[in-house]
N, C-alpha and C. Protein backbone atom coordinates (compact mmCIF):
# COMPACT_ATOMS: atom_id res chain seq x y z
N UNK A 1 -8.77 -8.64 -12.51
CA UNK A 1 -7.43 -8.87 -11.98
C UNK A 1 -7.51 -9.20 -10.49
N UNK A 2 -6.53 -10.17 -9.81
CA UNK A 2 -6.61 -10.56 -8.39
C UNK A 2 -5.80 -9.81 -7.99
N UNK A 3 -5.72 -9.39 -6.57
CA UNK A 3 -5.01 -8.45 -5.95
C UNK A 3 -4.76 -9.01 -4.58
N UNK A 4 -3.25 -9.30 -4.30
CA UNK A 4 -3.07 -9.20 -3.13
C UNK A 4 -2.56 -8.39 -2.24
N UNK A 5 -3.52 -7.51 -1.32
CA UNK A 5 -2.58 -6.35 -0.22
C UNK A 5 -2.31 -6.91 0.94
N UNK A 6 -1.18 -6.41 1.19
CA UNK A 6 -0.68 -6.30 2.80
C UNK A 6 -0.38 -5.41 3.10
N UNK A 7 -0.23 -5.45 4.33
CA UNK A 7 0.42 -4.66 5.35
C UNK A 7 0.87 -4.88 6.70
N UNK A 8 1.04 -4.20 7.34
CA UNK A 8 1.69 -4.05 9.21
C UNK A 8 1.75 -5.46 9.70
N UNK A 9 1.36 -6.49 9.86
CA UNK A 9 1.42 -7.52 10.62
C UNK A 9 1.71 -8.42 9.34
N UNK A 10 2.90 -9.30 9.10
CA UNK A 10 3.32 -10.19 8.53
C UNK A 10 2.76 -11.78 8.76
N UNK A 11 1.87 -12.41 7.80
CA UNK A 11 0.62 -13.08 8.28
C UNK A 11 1.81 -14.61 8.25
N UNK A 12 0.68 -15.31 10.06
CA UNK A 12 1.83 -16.38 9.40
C UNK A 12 1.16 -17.10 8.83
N UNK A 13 0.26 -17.11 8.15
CA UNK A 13 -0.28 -18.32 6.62
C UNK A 13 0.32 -18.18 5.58
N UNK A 14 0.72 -16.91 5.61
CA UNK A 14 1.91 -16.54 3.96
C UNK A 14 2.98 -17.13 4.58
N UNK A 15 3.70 -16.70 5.60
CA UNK A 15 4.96 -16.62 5.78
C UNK A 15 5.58 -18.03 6.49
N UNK A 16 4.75 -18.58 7.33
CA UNK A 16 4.97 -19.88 7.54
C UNK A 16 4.18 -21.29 6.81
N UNK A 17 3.07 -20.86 6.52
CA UNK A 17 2.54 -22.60 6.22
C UNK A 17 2.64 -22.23 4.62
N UNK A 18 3.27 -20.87 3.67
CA UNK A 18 2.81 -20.64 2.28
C UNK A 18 1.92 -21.87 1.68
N UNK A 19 1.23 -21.83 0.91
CA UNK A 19 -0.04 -22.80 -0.17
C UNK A 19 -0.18 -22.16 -1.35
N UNK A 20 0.77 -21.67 -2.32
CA UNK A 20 0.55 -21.57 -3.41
C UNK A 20 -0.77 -21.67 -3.81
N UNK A 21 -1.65 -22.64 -3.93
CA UNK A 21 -2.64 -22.39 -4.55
C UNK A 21 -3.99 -21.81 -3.95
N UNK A 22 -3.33 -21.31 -2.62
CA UNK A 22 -4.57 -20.37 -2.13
C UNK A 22 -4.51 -18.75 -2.66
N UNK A 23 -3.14 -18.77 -3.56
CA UNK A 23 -2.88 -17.37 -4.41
C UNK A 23 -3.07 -17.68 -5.63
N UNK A 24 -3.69 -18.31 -6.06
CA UNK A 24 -4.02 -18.76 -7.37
C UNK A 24 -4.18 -17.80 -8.05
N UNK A 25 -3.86 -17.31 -9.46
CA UNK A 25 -4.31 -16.22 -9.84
C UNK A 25 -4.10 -14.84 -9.63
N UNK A 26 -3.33 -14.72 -8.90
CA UNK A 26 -2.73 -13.25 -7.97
C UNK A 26 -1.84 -13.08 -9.18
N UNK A 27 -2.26 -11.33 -9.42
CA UNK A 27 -1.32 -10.94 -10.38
C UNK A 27 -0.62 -9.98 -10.12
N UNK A 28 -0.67 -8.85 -8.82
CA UNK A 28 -0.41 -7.90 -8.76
C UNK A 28 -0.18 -8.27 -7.15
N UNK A 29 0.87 -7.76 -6.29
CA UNK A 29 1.02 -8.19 -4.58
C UNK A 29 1.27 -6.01 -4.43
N UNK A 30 0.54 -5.70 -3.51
CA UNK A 30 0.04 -4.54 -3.46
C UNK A 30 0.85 -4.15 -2.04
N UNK A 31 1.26 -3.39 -1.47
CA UNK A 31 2.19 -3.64 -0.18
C UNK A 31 1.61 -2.18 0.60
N UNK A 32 1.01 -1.75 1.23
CA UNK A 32 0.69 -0.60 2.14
C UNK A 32 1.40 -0.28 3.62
N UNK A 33 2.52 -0.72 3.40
CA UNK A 33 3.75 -0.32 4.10
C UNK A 33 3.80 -1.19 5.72
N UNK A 34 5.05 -1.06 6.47
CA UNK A 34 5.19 -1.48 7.71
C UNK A 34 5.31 -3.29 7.73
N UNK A 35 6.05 -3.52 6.96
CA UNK A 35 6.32 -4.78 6.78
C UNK A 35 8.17 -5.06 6.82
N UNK A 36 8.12 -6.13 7.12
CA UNK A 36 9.31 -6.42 6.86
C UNK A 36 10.25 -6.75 6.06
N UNK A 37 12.00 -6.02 5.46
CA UNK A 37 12.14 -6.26 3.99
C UNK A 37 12.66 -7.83 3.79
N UNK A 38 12.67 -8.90 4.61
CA UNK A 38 12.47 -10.54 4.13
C UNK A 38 11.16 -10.87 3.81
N UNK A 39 10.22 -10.35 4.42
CA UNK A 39 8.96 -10.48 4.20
C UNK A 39 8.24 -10.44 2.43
N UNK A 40 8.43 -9.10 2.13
CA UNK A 40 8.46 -8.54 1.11
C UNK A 40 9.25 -9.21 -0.32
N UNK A 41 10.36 -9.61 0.04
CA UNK A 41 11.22 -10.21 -0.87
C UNK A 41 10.88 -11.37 -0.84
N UNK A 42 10.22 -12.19 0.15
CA UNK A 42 10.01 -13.69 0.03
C UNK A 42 8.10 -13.51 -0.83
N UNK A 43 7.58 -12.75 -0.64
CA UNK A 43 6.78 -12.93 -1.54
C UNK A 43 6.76 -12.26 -3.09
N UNK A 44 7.45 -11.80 -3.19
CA UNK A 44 8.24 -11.26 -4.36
C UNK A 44 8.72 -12.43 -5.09
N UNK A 45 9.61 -13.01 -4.64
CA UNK A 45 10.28 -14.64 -4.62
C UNK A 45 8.78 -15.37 -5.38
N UNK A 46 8.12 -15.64 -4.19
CA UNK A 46 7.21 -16.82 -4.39
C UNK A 46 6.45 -16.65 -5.25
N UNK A 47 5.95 -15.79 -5.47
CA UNK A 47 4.24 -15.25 -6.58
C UNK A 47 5.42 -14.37 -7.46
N UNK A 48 5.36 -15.14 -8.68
CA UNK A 48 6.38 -13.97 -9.90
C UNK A 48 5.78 -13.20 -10.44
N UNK A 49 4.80 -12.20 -9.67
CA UNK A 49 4.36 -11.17 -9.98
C UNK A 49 4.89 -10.11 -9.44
N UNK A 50 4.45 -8.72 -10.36
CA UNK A 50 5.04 -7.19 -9.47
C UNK A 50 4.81 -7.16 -7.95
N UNK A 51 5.42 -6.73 -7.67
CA UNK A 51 5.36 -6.13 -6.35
C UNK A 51 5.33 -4.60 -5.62
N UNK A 52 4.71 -3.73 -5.90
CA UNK A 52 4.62 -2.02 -5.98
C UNK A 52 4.65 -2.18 -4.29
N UNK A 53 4.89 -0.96 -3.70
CA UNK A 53 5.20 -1.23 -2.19
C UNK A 53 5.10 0.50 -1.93
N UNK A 54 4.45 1.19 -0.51
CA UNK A 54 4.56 2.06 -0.16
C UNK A 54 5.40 2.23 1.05
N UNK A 55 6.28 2.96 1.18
CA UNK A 55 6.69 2.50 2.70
C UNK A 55 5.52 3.17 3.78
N UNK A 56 5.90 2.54 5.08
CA UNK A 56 5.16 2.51 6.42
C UNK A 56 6.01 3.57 7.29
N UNK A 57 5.42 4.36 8.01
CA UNK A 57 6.08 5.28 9.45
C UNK A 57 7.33 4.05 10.00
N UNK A 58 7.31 2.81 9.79
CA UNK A 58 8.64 1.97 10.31
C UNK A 58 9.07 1.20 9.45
N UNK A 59 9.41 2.15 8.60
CA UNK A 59 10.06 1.35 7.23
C UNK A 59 11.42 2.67 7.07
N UNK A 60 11.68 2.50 8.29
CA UNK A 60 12.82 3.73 7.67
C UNK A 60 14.19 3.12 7.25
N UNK A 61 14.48 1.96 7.91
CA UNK A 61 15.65 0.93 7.08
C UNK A 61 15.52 1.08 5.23
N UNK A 62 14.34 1.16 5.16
CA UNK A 62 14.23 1.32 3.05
C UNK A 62 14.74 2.41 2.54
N UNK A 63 15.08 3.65 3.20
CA UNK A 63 15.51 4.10 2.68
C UNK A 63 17.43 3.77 2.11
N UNK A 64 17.99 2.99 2.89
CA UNK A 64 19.18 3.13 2.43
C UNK A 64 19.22 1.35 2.07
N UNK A 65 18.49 0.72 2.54
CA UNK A 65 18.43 -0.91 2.27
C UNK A 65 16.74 -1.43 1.98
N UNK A 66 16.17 -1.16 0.61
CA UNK A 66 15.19 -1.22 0.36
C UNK A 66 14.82 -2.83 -0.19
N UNK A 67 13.59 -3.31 -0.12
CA UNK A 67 13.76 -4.93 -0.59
C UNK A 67 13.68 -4.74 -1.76
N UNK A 68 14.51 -6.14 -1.99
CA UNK A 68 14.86 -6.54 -3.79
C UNK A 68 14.08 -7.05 -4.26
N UNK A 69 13.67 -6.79 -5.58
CA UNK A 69 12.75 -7.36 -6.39
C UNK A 69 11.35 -6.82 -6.14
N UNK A 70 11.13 -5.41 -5.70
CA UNK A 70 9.78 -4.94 -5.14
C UNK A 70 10.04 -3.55 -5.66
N UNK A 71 9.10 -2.53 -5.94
CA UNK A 71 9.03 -1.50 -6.45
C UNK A 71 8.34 -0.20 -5.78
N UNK A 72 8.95 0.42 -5.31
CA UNK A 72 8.65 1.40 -4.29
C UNK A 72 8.13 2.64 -5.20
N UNK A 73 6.61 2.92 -5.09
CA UNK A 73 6.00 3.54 -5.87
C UNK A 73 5.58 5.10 -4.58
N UNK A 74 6.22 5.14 -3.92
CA UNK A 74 6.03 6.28 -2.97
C UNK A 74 5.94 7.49 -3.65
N UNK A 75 4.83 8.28 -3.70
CA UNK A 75 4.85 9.57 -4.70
C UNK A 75 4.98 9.43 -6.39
N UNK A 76 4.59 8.07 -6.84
CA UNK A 76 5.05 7.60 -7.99
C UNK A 76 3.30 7.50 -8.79
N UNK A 77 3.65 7.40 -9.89
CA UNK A 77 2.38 6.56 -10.60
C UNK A 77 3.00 5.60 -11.82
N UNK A 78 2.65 4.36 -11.09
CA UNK A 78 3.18 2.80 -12.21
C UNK A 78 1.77 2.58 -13.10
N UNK A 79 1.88 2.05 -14.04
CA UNK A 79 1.01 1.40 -15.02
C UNK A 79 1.29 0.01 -14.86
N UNK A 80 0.30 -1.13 -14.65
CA UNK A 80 0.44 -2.06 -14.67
C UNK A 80 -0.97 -3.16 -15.11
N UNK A 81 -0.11 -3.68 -16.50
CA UNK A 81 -1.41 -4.29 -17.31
C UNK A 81 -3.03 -3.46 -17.44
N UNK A 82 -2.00 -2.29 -17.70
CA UNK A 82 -3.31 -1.12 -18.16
C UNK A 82 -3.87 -0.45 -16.61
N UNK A 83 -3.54 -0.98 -15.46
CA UNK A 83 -4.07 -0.07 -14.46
C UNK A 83 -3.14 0.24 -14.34
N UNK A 84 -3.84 1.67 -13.55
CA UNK A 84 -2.99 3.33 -13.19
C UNK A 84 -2.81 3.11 -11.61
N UNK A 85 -1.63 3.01 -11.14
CA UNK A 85 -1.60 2.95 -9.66
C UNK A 85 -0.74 3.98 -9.02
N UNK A 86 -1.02 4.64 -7.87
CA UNK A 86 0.11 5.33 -7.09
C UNK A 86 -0.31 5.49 -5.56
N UNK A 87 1.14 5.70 -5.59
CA UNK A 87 1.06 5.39 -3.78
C UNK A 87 1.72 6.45 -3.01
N UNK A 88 1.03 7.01 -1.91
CA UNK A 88 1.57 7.40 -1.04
C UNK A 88 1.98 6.83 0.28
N UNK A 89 3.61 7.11 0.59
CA UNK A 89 4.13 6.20 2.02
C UNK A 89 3.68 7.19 3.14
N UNK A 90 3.65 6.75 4.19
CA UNK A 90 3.92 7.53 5.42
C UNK A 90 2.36 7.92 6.13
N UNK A 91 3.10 7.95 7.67
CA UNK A 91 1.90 8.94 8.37
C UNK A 91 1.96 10.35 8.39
N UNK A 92 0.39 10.42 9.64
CA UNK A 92 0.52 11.85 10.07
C UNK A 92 1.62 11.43 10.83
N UNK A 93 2.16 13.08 11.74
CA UNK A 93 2.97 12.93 12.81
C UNK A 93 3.26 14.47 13.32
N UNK A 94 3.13 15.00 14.24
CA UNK A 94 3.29 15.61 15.15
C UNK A 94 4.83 16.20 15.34
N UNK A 95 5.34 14.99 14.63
CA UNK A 95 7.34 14.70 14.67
C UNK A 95 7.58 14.99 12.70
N UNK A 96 7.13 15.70 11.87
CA UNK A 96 6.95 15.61 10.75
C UNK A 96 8.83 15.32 10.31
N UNK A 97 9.87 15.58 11.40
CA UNK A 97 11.48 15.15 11.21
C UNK A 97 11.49 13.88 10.85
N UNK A 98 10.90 13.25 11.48
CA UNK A 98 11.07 11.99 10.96
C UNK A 98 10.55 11.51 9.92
N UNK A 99 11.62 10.13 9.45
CA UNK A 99 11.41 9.50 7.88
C UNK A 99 9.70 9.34 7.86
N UNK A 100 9.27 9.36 7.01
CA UNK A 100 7.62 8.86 6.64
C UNK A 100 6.87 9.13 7.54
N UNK A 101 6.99 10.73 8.34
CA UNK A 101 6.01 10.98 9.02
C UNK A 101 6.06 12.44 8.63
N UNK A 102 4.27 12.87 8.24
CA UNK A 102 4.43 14.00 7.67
C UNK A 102 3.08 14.94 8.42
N UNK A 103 3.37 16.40 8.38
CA UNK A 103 1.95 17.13 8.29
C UNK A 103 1.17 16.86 7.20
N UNK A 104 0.17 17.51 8.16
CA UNK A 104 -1.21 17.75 6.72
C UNK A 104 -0.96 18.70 5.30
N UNK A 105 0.08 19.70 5.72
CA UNK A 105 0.36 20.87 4.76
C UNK A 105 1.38 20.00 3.88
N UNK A 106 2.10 19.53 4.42
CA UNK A 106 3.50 18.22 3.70
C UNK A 106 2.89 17.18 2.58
N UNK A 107 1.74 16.38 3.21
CA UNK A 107 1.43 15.20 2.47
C UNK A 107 -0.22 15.98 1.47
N UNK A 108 -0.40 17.36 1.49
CA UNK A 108 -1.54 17.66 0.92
C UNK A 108 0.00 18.28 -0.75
N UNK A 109 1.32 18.57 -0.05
CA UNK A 109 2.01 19.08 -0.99
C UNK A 109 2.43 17.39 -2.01
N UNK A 110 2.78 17.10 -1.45
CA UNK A 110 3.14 15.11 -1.86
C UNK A 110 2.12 15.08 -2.71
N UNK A 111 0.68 15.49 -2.38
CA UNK A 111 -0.24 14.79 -3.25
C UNK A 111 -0.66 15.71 -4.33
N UNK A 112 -0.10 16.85 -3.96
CA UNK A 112 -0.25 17.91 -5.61
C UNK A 112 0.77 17.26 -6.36
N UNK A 113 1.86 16.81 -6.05
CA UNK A 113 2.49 16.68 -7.25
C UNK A 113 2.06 15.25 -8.08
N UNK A 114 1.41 14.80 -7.47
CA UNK A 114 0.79 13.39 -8.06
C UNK A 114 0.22 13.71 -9.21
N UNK A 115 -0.36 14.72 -8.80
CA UNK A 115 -1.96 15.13 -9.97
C UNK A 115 -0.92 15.44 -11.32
N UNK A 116 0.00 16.02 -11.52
CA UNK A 116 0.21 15.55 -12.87
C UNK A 116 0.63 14.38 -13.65
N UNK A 117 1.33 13.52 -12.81
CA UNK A 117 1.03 12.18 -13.43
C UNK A 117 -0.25 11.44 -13.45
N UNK A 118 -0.84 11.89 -12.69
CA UNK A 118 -2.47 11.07 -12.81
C UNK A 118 -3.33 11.84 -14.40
N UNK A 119 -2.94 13.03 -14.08
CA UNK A 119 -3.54 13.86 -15.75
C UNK A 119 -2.99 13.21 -16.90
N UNK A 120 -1.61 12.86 -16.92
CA UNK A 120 -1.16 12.49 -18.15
C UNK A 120 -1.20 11.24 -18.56
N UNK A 121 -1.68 10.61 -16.95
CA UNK A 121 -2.04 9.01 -17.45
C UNK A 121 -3.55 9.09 -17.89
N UNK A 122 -4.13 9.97 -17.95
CA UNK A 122 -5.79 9.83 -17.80
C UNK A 122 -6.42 9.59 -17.08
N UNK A 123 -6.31 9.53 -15.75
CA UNK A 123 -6.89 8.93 -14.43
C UNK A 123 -6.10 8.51 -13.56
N UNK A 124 -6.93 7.38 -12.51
CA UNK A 124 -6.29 6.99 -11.30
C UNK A 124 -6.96 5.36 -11.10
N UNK A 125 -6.59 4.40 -11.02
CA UNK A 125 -7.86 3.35 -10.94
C UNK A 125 -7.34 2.60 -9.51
N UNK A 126 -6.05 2.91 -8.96
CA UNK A 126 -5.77 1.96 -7.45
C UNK A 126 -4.73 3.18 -6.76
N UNK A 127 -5.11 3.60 -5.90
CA UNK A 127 -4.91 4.39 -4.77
C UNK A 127 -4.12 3.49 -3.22
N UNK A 128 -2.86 3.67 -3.26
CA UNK A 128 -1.92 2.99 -2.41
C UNK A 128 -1.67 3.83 -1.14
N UNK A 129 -2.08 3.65 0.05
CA UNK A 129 -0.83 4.66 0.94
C UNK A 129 -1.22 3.39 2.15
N UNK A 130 -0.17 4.15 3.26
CA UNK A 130 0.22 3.75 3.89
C UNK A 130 -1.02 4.06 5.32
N UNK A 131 -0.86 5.37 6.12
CA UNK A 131 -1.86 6.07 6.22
C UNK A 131 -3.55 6.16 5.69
N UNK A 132 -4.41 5.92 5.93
CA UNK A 132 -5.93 6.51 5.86
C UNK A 132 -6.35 7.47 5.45
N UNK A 133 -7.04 7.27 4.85
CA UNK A 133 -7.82 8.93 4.67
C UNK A 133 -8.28 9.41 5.42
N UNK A 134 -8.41 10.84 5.74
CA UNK A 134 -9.13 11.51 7.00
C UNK A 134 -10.77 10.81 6.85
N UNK A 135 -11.52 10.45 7.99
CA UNK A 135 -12.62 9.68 8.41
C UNK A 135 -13.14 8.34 7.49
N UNK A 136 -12.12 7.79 6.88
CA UNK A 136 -12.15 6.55 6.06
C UNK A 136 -11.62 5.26 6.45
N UNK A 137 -12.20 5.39 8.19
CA UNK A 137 -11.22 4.11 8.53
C UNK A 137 -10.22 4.44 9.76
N UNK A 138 -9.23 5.87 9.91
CA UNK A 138 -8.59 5.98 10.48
C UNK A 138 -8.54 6.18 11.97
N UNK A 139 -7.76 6.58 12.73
CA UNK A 139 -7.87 6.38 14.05
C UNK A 139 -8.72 7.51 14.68
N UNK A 140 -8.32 7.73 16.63
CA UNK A 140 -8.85 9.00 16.99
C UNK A 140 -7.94 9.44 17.39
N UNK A 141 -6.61 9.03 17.80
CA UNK A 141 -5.32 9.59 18.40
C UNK A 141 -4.36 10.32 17.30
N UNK A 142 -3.50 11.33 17.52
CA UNK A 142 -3.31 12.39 16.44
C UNK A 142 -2.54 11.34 15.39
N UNK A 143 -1.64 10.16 15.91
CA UNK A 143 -0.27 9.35 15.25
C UNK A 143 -1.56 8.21 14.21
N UNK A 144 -2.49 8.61 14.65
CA UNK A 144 -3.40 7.48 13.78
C UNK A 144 -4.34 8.00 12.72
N UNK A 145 -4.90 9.18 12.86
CA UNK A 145 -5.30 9.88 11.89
C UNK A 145 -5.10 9.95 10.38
N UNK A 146 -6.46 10.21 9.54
CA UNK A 146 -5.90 9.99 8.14
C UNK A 146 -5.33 11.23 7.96
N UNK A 147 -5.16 11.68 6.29
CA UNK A 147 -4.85 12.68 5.48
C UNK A 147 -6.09 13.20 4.83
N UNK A 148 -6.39 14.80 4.89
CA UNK A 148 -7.73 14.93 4.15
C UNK A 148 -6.68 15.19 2.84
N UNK A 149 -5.89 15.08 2.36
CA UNK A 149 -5.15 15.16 1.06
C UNK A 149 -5.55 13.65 0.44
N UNK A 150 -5.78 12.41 0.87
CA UNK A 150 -6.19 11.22 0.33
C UNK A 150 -7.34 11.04 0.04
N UNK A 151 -8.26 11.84 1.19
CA UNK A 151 -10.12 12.44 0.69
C UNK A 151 -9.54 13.06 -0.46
N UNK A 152 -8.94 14.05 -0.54
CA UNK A 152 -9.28 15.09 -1.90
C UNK A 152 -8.94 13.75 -3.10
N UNK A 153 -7.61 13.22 -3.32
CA UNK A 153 -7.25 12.39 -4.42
C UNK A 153 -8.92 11.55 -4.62
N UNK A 154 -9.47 10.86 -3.68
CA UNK A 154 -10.41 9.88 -3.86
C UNK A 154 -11.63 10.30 -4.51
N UNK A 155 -12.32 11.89 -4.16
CA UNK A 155 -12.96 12.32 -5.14
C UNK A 155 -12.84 13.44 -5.80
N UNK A 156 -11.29 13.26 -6.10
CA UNK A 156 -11.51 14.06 -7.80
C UNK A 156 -11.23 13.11 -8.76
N UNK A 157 -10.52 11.88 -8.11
CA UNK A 157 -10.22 10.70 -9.37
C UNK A 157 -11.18 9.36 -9.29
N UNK A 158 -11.65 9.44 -7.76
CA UNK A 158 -12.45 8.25 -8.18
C UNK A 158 -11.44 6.94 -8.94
N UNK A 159 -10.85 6.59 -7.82
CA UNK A 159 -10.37 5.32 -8.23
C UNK A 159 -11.28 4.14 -7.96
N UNK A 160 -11.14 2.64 -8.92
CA UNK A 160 -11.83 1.69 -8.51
C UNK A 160 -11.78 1.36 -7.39
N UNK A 161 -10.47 1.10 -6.53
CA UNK A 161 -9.87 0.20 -5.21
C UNK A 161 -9.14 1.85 -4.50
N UNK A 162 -9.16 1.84 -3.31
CA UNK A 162 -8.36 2.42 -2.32
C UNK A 162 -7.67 1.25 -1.28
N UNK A 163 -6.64 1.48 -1.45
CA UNK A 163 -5.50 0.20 -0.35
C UNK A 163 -5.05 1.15 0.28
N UNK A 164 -5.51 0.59 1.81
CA UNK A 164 -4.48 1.57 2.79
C UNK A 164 -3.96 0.50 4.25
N UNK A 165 -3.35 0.97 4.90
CA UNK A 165 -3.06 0.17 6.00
C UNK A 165 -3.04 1.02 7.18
N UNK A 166 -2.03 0.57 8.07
CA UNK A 166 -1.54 1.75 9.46
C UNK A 166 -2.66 1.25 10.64
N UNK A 167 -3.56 1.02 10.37
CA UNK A 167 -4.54 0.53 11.14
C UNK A 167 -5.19 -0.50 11.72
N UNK A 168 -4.32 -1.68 12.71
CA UNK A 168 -4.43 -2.88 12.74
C UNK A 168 -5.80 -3.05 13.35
N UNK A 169 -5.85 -4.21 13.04
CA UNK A 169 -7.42 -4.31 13.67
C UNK A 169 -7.51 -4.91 15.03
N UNK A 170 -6.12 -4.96 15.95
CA UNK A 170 -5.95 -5.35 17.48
C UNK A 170 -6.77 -3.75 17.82
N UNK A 171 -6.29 -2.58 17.25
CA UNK A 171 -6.62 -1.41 17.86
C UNK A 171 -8.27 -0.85 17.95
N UNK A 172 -8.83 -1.79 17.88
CA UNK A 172 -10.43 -1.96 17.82
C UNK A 172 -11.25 -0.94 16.99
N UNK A 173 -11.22 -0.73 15.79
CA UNK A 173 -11.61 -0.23 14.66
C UNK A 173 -13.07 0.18 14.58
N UNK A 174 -13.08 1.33 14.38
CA UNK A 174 -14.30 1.55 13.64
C UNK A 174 -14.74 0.94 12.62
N UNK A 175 -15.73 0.77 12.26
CA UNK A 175 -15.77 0.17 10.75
C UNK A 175 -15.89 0.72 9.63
N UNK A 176 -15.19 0.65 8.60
CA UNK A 176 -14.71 1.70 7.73
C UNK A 176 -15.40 1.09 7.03
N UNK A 177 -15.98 2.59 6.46
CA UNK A 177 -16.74 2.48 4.70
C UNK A 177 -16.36 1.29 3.82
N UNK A 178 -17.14 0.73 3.20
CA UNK A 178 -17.20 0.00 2.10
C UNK A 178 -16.76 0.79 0.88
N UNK A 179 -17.26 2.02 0.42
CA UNK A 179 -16.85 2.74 -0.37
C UNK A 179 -17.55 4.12 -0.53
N UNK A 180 -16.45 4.94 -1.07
CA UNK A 180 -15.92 5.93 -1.05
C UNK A 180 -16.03 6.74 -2.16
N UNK A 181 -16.82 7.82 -3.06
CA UNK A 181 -17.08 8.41 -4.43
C UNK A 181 -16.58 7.54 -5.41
N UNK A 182 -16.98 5.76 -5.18
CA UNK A 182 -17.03 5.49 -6.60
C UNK A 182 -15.93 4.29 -5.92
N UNK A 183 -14.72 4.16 -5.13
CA UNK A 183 -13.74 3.38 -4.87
C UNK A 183 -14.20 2.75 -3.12
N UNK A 184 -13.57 1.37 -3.68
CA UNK A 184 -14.09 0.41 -2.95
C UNK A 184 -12.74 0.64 -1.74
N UNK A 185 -13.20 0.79 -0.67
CA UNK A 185 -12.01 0.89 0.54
C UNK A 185 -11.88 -0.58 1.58
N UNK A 186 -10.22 -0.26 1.31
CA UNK A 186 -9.66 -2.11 1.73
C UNK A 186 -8.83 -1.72 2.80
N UNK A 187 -8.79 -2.01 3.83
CA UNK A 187 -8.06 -2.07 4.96
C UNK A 187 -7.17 -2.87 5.01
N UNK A 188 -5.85 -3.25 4.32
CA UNK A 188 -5.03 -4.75 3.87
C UNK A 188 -4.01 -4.53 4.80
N UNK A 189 -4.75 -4.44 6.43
CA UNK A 189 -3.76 -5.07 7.23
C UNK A 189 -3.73 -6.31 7.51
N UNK A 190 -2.47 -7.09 7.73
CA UNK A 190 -2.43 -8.79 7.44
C UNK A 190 -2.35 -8.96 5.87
N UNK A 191 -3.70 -9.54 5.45
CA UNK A 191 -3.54 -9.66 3.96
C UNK A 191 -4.97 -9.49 3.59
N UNK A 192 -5.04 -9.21 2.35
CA UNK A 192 -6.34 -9.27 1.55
C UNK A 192 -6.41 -9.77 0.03
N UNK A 193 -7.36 -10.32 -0.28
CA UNK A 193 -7.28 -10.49 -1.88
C UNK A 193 -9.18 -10.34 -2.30
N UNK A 194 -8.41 -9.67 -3.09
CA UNK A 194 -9.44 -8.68 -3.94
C UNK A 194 -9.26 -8.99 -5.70
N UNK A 195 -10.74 -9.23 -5.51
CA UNK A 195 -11.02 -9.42 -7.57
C UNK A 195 -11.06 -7.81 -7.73
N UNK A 196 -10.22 -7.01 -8.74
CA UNK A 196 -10.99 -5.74 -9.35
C UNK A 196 -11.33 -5.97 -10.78
C-alpha cells in the first residue's frame, strides 16, 4: 500500500503546482497534525482516498470546525483495507489546559485506553501521533519532547510504520532512528510517501 503523510508545514508542491501523477497510487493520505483545515480538505478533494488525521498542539480551531471529508482518528483505532491504524493528537506541555497539550501521566492515560481496541483488533500495524516518541526523533526543549507512552505502544505492538510529526526539520534535528522494535519511523513533516 502507498502512503502519503503530512504534517506542520503545508508543502507548496501539493498545494500550489499539485501533479496528480506524482501521487500515483496513493491510497491512504495519513495527516500527523498542525496543518491547515483548507489544506486538508483540498487533498481530501484531490486524491479520493481516506484521509485519517491526528490533530496538532495548533489545531485547536478542529475542535468546533473540523475539516470535511477527513477523519479524525485521535484516540481512535480505524481499519483500513485490512490495516489497523490509530492515532494519537497532541503534545507534551507544561500548559497541559490547553487543547492538545498534555502531561506524561495524561497521554500515558490516552494511550491505555487504546490498548483495548488494539486487543480486539489483533494488533497495531500504523501508529499516528502528532508528538514523538520519547528519544525517537524528538526535541531537547520541554514543548518538543516525545511521550515515553508512544515508546511503550511501539514495543508492545510493534507496528509496521510509526508516523509522527511536531518536529520540523528548520529546527535542526537529530537524526532519528530508521526503526524502532520492528516499526519503521517516518518523520512526515512537509510530506512523505511510503510503500508499506
Amino acid at each position: 500500500m502507498r502512503i502519503l503523510a503530512v504534517s506542520d508545514e503545508e508543502s507548496p508542491y501539493i498545494w500550489d503546482h499539485f501533479d496528480r501523477s506524482a501521487f500515483e497510487g496513493v491510497e491512504l493520505i495519513l495527516s500527523c497534525g498542525d496543518l491547515c483545515r483548507d489544506y486538508l480538505e483540498f487533498l481530501a478533494t484531490l486524491l479520493p482516498v481516506p484521509l485519517l488525521y491526528v490533530p496538532g498542539n495548533h489545531d485547536k480551531r478542529f475542535i468546533t470546525d473540523p475539516p470535511g471529508g477527513c477523519v479524525n482518528i485521535d484516540g481512535k483505532l480505524e481499519i483500513h483495507s485490512g490495516l489497523r491504524v490509530c492515532g494519537l493528537g497532541g503534545c507534551k506541555s507544561l500548559n497541559p489546559r490547553a487543547a492538545y497539550e498534555y502531561s506524561e501521566p495524561v497521554m500515558q492515560r490516552r494511550a491505555y485506553r487504546l490498548r483495548r481496541a488494539i486487543s480486539r483488533a489483533g494488533g497495531l500495524d500504523i501508529l499516528v501521533t502528532h508528538a514523538p516518541a520519547e528519544g525517537l526523533g524528538d526535541g531537547t526543549d520541554a514543548f518538543h519532547r516525545g511521550f515515553a507512552a508512544f515508546r511503550r505502544l511501539l514495543e508492545d505492538y510493534s507496528p509496521k510504520i510509526y508516523f509522527f510529526g511536531h518536529q520540523h526539520k528548520r529546527y535542526g534535528l537529530v537524526n532519528t532512528p530508521r526503526e524502532y522494535c520492528g516499526a519503521r519511523l517516518v518523520n512526515a513533516c512537509g510530506y512523505k510517501i511510503v510503500d508499506l
